[in-house]
C-alpha atoms as a PDB file:
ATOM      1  CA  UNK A   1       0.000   0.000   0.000  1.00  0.00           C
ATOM      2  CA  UNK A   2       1.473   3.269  -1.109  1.00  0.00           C
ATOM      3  CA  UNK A   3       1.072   6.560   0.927  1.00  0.00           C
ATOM      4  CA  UNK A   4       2.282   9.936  -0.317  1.00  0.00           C
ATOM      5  CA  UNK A   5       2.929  13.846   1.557  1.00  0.00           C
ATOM      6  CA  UNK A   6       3.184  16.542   0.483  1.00  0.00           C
ATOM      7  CA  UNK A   7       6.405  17.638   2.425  1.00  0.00           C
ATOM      8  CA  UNK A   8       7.292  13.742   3.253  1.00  0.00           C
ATOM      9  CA  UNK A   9      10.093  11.656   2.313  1.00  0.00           C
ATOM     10  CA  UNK A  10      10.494   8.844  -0.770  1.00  0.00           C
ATOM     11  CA  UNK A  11       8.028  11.272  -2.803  1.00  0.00           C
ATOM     12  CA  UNK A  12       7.856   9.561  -6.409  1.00  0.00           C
ATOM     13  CA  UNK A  13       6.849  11.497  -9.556  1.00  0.00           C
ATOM     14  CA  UNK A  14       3.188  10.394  -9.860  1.00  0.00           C
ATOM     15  CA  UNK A  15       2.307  11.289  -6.447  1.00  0.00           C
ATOM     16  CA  UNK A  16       4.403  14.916  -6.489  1.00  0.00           C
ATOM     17  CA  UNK A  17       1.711  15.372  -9.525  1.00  0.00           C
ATOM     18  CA  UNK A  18      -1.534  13.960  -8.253  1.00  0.00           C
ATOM     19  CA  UNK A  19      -0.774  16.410  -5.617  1.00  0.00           C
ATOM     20  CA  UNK A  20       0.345  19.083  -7.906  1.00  0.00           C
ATOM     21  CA  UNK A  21      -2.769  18.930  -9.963  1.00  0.00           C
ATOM     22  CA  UNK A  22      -5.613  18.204  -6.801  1.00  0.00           C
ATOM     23  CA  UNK A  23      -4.220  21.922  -5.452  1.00  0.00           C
ATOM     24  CA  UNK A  24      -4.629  22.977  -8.675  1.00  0.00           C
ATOM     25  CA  UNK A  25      -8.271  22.201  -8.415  1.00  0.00           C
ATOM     26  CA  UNK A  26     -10.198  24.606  -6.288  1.00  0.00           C
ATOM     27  CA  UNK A  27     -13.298  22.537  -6.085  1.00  0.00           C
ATOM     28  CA  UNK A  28     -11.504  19.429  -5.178  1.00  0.00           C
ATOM     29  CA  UNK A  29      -9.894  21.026  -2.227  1.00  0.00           C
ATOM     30  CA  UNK A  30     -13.022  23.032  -0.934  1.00  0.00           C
ATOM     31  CA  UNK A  31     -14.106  19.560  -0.578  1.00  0.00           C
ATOM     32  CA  UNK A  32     -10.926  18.569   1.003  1.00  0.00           C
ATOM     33  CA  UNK A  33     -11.481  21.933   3.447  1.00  0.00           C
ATOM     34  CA  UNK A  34     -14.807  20.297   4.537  1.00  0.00           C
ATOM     35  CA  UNK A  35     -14.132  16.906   4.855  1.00  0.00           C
ATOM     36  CA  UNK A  36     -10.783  17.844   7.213  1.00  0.00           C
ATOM     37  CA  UNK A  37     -13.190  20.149   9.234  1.00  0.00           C
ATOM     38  CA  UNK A  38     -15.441  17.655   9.773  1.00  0.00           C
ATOM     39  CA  UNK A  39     -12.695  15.071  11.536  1.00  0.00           C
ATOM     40  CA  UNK A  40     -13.432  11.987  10.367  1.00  0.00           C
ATOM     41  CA  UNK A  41     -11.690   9.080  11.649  1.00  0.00           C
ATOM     42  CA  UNK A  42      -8.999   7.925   8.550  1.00  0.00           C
ATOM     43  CA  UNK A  43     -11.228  10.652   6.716  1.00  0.00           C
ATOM     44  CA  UNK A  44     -10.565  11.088   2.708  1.00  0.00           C
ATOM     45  CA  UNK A  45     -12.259  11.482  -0.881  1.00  0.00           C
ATOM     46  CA  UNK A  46     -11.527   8.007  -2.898  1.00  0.00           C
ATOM     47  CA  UNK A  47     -12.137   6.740  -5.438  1.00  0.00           C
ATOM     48  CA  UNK A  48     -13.584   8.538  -8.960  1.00  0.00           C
ATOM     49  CA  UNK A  49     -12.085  12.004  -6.969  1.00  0.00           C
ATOM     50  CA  UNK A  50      -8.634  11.011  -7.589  1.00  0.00           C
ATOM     51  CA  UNK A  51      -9.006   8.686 -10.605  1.00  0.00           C
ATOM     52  CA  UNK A  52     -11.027  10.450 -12.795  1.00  0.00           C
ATOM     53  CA  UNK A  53      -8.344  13.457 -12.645  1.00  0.00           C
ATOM     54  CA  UNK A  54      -5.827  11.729 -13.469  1.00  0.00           C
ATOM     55  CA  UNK A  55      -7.633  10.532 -16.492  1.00  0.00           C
ATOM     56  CA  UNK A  56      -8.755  13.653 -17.594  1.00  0.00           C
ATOM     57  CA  UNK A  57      -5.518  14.938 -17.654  1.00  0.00           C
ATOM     58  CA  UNK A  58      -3.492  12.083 -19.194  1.00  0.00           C
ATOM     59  CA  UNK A  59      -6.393  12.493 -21.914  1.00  0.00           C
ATOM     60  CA  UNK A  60      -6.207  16.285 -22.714  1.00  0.00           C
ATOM     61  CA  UNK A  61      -9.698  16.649 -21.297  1.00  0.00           C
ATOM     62  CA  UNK A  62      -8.219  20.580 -18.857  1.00  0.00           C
ATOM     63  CA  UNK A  63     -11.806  20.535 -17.688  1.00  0.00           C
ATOM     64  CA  UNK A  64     -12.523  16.889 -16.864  1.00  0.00           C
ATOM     65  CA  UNK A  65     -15.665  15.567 -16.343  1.00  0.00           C
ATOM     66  CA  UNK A  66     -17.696  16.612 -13.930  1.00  0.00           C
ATOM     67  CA  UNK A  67     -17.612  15.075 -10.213  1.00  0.00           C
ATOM     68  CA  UNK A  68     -20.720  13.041 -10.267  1.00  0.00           C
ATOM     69  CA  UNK A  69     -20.399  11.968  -6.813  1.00  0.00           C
ATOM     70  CA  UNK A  70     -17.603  12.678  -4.321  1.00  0.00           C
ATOM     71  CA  UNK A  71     -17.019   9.455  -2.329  1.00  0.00           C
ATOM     72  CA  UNK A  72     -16.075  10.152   1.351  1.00  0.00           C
ATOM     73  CA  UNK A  73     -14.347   6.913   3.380  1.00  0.00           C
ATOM     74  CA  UNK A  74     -13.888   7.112   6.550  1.00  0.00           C
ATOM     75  CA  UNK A  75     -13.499   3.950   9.583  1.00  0.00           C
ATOM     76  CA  UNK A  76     -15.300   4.258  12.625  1.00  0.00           C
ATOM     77  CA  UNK A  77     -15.543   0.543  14.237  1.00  0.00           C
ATOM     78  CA  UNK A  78     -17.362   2.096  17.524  1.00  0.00           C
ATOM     79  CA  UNK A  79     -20.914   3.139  15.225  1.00  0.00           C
ATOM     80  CA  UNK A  80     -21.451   1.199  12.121  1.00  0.00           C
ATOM     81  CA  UNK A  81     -24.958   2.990  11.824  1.00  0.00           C
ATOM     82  CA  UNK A  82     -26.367   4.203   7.981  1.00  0.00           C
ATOM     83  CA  UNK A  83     -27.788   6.742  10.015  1.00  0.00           C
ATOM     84  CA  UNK A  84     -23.928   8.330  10.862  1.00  0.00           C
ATOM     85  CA  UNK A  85     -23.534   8.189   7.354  1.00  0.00           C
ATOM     86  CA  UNK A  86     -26.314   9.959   6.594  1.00  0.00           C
ATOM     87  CA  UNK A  87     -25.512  12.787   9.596  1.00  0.00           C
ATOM     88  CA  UNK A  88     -22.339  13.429   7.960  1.00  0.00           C
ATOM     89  CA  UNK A  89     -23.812  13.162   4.533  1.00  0.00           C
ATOM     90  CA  UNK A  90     -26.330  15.832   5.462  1.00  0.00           C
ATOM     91  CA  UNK A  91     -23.518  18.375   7.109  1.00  0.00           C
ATOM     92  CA  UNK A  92     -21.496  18.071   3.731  1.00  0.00           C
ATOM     93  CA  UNK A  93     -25.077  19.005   1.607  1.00  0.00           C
ATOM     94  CA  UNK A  94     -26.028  21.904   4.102  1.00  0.00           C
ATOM     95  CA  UNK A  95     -22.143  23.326   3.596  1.00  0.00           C
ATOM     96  CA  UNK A  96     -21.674  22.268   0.324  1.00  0.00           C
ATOM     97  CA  UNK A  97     -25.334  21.689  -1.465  1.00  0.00           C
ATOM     98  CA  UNK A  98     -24.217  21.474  -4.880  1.00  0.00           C
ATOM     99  CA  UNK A  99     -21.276  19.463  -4.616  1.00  0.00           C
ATOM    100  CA  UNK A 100     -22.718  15.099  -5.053  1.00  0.00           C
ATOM    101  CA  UNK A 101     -21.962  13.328  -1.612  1.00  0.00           C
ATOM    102  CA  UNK A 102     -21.714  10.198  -0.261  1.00  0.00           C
ATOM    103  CA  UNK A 103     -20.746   8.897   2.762  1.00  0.00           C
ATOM    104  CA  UNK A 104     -19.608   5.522   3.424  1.00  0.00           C
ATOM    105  CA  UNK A 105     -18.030   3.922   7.006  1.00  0.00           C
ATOM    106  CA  UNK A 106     -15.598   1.208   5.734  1.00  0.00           C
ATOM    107  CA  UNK A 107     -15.920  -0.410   9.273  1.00  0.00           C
ATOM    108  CA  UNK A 108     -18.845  -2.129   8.164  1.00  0.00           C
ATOM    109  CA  UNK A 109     -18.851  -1.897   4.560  1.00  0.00           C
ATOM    110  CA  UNK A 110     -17.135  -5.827   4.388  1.00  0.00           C
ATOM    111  CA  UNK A 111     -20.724  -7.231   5.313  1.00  0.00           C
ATOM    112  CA  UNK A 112     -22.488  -6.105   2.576  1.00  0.00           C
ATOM    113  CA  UNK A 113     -19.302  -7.030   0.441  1.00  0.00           C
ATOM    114  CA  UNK A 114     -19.169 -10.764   1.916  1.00  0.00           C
ATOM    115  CA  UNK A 115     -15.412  -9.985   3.015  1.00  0.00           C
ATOM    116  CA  UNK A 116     -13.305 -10.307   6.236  1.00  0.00           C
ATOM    117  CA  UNK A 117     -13.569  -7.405   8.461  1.00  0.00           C
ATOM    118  CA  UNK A 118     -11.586  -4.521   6.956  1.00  0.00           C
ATOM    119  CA  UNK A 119      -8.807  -3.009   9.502  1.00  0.00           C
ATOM    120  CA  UNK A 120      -8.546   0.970   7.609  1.00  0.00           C
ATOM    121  CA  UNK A 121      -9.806   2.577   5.548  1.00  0.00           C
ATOM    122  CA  UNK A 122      -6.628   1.817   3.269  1.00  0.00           C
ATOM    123  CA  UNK A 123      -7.693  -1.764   4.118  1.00  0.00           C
ATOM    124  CA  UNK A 124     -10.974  -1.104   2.728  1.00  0.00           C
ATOM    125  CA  UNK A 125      -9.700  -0.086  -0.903  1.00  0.00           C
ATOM    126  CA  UNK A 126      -7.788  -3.182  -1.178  1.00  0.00           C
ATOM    127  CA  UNK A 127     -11.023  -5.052  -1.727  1.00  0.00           C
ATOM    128  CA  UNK A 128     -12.266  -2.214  -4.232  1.00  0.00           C
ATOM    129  CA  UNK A 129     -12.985  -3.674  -7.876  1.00  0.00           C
ATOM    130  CA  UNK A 130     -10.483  -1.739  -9.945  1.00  0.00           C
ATOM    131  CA  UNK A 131      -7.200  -1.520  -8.414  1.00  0.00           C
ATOM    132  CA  UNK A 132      -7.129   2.038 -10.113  1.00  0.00           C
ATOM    133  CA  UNK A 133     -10.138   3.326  -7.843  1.00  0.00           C
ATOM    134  CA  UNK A 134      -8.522   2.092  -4.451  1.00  0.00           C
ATOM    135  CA  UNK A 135      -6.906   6.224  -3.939  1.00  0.00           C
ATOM    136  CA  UNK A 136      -7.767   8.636  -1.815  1.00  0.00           C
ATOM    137  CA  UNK A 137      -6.713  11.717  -0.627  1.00  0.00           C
ATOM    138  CA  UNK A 138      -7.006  13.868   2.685  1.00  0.00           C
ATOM    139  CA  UNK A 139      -6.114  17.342   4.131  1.00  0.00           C
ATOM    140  CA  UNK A 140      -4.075  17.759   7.161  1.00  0.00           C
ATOM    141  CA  UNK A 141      -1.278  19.754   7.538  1.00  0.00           C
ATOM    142  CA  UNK A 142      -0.550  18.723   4.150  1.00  0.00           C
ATOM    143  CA  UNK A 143      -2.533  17.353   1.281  1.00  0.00           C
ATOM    144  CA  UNK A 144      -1.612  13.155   1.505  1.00  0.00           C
ATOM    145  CA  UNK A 145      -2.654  10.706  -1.198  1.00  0.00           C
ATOM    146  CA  UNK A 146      -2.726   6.847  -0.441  1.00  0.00           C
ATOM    147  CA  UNK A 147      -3.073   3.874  -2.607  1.00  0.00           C
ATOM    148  CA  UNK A 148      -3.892   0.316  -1.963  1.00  0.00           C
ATOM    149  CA  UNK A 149      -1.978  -0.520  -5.158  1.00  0.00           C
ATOM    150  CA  UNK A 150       0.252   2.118  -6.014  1.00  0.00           C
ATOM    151  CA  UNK A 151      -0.530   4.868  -8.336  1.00  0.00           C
ATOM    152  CA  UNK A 152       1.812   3.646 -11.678  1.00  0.00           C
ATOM    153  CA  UNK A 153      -0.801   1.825 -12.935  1.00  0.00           C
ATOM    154  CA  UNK A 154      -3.361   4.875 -12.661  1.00  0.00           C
ATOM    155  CA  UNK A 155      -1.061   6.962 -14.499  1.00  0.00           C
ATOM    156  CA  UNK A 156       0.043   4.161 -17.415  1.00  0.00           C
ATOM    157  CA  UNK A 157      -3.655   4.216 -17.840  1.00  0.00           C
ATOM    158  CA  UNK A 158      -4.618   0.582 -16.829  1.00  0.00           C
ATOM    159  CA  UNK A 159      -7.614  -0.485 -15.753  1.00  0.00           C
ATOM    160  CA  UNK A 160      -6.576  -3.631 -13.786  1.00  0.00           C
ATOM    161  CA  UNK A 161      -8.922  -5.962 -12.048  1.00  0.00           C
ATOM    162  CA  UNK A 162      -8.459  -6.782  -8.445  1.00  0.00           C
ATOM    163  CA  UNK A 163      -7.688 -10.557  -7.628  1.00  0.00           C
ATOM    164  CA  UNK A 164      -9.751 -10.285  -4.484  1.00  0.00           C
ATOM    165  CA  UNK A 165     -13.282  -9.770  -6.412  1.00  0.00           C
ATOM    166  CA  UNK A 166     -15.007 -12.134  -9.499  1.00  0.00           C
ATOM    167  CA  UNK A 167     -13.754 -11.096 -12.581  1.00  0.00           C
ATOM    168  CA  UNK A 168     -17.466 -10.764 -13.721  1.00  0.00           C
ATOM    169  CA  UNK A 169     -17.835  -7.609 -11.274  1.00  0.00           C
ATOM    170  CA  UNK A 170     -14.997  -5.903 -12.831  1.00  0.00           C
ATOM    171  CA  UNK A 171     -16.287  -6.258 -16.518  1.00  0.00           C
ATOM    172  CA  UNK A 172     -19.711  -5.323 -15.398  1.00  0.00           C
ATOM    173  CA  UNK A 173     -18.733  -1.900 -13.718  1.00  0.00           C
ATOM    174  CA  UNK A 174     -15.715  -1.013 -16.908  1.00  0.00           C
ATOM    175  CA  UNK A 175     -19.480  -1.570 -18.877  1.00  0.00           C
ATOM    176  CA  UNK A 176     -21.443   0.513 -16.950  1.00  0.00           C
ATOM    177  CA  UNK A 177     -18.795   3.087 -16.219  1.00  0.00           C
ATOM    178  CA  UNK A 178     -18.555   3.618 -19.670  1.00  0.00           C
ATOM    179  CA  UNK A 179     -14.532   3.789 -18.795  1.00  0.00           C
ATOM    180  CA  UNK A 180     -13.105   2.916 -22.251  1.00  0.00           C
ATOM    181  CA  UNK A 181     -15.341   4.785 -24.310  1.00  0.00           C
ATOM    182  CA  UNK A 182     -14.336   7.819 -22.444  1.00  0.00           C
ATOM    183  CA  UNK A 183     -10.939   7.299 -21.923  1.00  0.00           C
ATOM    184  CA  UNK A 184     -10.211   5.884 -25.115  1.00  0.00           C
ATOM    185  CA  UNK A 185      -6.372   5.300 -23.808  1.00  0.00           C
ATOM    186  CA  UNK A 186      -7.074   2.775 -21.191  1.00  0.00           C
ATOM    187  CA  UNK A 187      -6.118  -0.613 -21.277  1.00  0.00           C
ATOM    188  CA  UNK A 188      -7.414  -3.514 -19.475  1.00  0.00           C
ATOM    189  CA  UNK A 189      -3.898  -4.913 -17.650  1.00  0.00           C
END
């Protein structure tokens, strides 16, 4: 699993520009603002946040699609409830209403997944269908990006299917995504 700062050590190229390019973005880090204000245990923005950006930009799209949902992790073991979810959710809409939220707890998301109980929310994104979707990032001190596969494949512009999910799932979702007709460069690794 690959983890990334700003200002931290053993910085590679792809993350120094994932990071580069999410500042870049104002609307990406007003929702960074929010979710940091709101505290969120292991609190980030995964998934289509982070790897839709990249593939804009790798594909000369400047002004990318736009976010159709912003996908907020977080792991709190001690209340598993839809309902905190939901609280949170609401807080995001009242401070941000036209931004698309969703709010997920990773500490219970393995039961309706049929997996072990996840440890992180890191954890969590290991089990994600696309290895290219398991990123996040969060705002601290610094901006941080994680990765429960590394981000080289994201920016080679693979679309890799995890070994811990049916095959079947991962064709299904590349269909309904639409991925490959709008990213014409992917591959399937």
């Amino acid at each position: 699993m690959t983890q990334a700062r700003k200002n931290g050590q053993d910085l590679f190229s792809h993350e120094l520009t994932l990071i580069d390019w999410i500042m870049k973005d104002p609307i990406r880090m007003r929702a960074l603002t929010l979710i940091r204000d709101l505290n969120l245990p292991q609190g980030m923005i995964a998934a289509g946040f982070v790897r839709n950006l990249v593939w804009d930009r790798l594909h000369g799209y400047e002004q990318g699609r736009a976010l159709t949902d912003i996908d907020v992790i977080y792991f709190e073991p001690n209340d598993t409830s839809v309902e905190a979810d939901k609280a949170y959710e609401m807080k995001l809409k009242a401070l941000a209403p036209e931004l698309p939220w969703s709010v997920k707890n990773q500490a219970r998301m393995h039961i309706r997944n049929g997996d072990p109980s996840y440890g992180s929310s890191l954890d969590a994104m290991s089990y994600w269908p696309e290895q290219e979707t398991a990123v996040g990032v969060y705002l601290q001190q610094e901006l941080t990006v994680v990765s429960a596969f590394g981000f080289d494949s994201l920016f080679l512009l693979k679309l890799t299917p995890n070994p811990k999910r049916d095959f079947e799932l991962f064709e299904a979702r590349v269909a309904q995504k639409s991925w490959l007709t709008y990213y014409p460069k992917l591959e399937i690794s």
